[in-house]
Protein backbone atom coordinates (compact mmCIF):
# COMPACT_ATOMS: atom_id res chain seq x y z
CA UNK A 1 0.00 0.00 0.00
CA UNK A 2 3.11 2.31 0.83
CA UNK A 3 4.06 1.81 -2.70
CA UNK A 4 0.96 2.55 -4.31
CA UNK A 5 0.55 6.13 -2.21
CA UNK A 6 4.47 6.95 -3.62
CA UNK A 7 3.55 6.06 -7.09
CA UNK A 8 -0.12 8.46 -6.88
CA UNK A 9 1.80 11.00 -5.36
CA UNK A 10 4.62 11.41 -7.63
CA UNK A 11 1.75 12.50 -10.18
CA UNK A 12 0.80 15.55 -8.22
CA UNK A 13 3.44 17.68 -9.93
CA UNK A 14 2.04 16.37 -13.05
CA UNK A 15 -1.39 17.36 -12.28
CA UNK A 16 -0.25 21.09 -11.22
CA UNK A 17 1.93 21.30 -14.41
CA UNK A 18 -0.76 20.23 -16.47
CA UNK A 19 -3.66 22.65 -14.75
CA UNK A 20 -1.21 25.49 -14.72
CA UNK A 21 -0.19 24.99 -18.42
CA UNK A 22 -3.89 24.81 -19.27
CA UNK A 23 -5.37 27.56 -17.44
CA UNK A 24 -8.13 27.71 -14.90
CA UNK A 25 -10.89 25.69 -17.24
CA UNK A 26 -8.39 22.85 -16.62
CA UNK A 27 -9.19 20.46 -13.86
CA UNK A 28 -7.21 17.57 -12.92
CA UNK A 29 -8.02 14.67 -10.63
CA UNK A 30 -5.83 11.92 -9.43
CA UNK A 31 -7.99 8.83 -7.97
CA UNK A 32 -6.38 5.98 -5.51
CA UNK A 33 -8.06 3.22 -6.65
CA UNK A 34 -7.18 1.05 -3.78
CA UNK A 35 -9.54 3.17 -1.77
CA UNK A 36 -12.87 2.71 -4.15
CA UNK A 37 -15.18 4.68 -1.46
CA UNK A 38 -12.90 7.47 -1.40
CA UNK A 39 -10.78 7.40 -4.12
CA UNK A 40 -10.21 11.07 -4.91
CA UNK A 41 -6.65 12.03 -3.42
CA UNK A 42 -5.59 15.41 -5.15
CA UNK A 43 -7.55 17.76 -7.20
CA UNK A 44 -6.46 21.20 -8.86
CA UNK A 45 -9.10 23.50 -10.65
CA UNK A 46 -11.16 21.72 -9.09
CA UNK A 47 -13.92 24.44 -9.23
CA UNK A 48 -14.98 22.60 -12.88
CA UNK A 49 -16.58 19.81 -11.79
CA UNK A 50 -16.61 20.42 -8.17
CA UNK A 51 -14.56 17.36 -7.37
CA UNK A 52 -13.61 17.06 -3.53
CA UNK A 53 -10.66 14.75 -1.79
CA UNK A 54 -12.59 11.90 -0.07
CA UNK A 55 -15.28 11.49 -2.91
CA UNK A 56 -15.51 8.38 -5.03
CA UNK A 57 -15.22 7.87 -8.55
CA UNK A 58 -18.23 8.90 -11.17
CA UNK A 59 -17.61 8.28 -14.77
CA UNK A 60 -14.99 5.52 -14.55
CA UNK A 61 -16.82 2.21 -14.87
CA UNK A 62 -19.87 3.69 -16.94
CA UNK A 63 -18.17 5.66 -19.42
CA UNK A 64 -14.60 5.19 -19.61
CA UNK A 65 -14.50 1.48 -19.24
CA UNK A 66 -17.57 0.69 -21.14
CA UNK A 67 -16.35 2.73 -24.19
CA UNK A 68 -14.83 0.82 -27.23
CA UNK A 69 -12.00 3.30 -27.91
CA UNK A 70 -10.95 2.68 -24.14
CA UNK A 71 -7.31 0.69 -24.65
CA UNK A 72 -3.95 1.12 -23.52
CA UNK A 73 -5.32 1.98 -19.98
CA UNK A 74 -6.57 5.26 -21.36
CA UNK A 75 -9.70 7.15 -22.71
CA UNK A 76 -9.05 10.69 -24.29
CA UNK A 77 -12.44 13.06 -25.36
CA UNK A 78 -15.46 11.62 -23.89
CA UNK A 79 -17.20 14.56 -22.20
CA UNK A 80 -20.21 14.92 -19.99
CA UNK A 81 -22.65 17.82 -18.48
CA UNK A 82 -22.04 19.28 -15.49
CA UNK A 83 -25.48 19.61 -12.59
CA UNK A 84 -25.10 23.40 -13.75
CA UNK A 85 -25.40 22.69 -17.83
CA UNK A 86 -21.88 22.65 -18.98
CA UNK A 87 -20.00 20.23 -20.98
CA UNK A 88 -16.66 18.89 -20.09
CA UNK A 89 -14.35 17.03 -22.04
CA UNK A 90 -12.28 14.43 -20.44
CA UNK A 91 -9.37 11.88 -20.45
CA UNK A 92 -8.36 9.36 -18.25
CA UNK A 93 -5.34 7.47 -17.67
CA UNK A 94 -4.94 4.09 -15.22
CA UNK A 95 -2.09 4.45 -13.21
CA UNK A 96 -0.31 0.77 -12.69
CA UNK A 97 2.25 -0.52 -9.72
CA UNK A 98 5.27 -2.58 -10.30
CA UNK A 99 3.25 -5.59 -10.61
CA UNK A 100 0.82 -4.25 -13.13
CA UNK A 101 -2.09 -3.88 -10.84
CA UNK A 102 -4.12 -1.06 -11.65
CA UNK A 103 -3.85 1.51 -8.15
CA UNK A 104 -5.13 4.42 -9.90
CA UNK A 105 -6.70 6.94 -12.55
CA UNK A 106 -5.53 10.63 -13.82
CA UNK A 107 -8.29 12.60 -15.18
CA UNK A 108 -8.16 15.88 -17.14
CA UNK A 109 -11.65 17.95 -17.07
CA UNK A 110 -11.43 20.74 -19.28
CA UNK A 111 -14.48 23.10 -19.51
CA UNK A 112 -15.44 23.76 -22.87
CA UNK A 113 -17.89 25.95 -22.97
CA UNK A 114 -15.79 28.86 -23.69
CA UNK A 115 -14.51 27.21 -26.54
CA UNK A 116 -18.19 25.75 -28.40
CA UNK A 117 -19.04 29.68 -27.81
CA UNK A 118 -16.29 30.63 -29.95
CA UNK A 119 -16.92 27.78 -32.33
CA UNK A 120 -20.42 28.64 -32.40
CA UNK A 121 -19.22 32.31 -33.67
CA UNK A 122 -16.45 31.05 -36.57
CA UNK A 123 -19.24 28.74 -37.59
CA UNK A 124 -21.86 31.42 -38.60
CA UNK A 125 -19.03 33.96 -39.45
CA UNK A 126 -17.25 31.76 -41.86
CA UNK A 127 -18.24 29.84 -45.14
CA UNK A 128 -19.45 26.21 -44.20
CA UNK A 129 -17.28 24.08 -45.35
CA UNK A 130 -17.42 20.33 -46.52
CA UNK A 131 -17.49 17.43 -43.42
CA UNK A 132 -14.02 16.21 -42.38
CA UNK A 133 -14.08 12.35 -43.67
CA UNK A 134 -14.26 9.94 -40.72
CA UNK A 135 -11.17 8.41 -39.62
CA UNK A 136 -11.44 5.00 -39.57
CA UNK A 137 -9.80 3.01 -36.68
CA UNK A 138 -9.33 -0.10 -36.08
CA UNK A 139 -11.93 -1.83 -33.40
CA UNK A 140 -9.05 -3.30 -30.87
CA UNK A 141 -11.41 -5.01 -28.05
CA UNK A 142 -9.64 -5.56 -24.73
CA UNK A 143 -12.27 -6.96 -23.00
CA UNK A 144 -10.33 -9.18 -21.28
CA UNK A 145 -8.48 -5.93 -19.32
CA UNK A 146 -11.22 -4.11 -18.75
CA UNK A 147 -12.95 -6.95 -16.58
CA UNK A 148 -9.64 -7.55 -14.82
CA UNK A 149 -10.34 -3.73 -13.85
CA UNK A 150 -13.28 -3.93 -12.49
CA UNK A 151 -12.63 -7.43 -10.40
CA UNK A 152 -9.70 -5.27 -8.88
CA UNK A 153 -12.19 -2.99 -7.91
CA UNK A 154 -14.60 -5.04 -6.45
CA UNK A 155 -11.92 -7.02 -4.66
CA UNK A 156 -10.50 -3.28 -3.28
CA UNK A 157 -14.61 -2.22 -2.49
CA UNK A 158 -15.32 -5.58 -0.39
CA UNK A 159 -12.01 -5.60 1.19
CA UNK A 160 -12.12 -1.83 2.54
CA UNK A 161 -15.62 -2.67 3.98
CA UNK A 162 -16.39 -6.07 4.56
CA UNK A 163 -15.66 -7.20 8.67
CA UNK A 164 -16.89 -10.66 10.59
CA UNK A 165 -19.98 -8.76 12.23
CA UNK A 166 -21.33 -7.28 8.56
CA UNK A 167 -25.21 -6.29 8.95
CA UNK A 168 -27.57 -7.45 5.85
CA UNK A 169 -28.30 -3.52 5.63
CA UNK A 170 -24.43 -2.97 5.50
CA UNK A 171 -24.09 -5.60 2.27
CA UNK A 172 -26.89 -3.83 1.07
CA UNK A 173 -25.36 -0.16 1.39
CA UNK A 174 -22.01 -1.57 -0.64
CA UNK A 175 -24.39 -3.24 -3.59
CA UNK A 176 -25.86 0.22 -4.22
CA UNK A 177 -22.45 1.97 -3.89
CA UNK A 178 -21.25 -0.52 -6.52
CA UNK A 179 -24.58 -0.43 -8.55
CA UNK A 180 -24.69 3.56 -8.28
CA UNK A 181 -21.09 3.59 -9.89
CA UNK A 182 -21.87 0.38 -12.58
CA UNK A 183 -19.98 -2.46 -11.45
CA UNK A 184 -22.84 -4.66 -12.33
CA UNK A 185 -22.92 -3.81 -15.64
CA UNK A 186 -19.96 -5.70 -16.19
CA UNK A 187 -20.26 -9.37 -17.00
CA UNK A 188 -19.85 -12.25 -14.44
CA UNK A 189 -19.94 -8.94 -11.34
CA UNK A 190 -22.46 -10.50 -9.56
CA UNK A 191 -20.92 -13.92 -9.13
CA UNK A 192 -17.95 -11.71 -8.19
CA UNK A 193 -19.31 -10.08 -5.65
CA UNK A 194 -21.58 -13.08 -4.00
CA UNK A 195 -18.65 -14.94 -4.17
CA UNK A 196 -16.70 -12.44 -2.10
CA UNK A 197 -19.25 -11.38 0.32
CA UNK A 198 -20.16 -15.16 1.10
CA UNK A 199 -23.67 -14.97 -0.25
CA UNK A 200 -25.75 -16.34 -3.22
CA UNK A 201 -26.09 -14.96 -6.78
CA UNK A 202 -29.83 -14.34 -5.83
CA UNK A 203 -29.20 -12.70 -2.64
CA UNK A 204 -28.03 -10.42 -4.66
CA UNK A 205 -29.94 -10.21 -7.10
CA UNK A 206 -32.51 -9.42 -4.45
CA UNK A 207 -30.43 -6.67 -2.71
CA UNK A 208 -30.64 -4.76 -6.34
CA UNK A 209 -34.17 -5.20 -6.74
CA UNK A 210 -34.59 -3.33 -3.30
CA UNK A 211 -32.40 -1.20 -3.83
CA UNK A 212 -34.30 -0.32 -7.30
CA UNK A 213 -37.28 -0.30 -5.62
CA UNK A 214 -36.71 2.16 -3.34
């Protein structure tokens, strides 16, 4: 674990380089990943999205491991709307330890609002001018990473929460953290996670529905 907080924190500079280089519309996040509940660590700019040290991951599982151009531990230019209407435009990097477990994530939120403003301007100033052709890549699949991902996640969830004494209303708490943040969307989770917390497939299977329900 000592190695894994070195590693994350030898990013920080990174992250202030980066924000400073960018400008205040830059916001950059570094996540410890071995602390799912909690993972964010450092923020700068963080006035973008709001992010605070001591929150958990949002966009991670649903979007950035769930997209098809997600490979080579990173996703660059997926964006998403802020609570107050504006769109940000992200990356994310996984952050590995010496034995290639992933322990972390670096995100850059940049708000672009500014920017489709000023696009928005050129675009009925200027002469339209013909589509860019698509590039065309090639669809690289690494399935088999991405689920390795998210069972180190839901090994690092359990494990920061589970005790001897665990309360059915505590296992049901950490489904809907992992439900609210998409873990189950991911093939073969809830075996995964029964298997871990000692309970059947339809126990929690159950747990969702109530949760749902609610």
């Amino acid at each position: 674990m000592e190695e894994s907080k070195k590693i994350l924190e030898g990013f920080i500079p990174v992250a202030k380089s980066n924000a400073k280089m960018f400008g205040p519309n830059c916001e950059v996040v570094i996540h410890d990943l071995t602390h799912p509940q909690s993972s964010v660590m450092f923020t700068v700019n963080n006035h973008v999205t709001g992010r605070e040290v001591g929150q958990s991951f949002d966009h991670l599982v649903r979007t950035v491991l769930q997209d098809e151009d997600f490979k080579e531990d990173h996703l660059s230019g997926y964006t998403f709307t802020t609570e107050d209407g504006r769109l940000i435009r992200s990356s994310t990097s996984l952050i590995r330890d010496s034995e290639r477990k992933v322990i972390g994530a670096y995100c850059v939120n940049f708000d672009v609002d500014a920017l489709n403003r000023m696009q928005k301007f050129m675009d009925d100033f200027l002469p339209a001018q013909a589509d860019a052709q698509e590039v065309a890549h090639e669809a690289d699949e690494d399935l088999e990473n991405v689920e390795e991902i998210v069972d180190q996640l839901i090994q690092q969830i359990i494990k920061n929460s589970v005790h001897p004494a665990m309360k059915r209303h505590e296992k049901v708490e950490l489904i809907r953290f992992m439900e609210e943040k998409g873990i189950f969307l991911m093939k073969g989770s809830v075996e995964k996670v029964a298997s871990l917390l000692g309970i059947s497939k339809v126990t929690v299977y159950s747990y969702l529905d109530e949760i749902k329900n609610k």
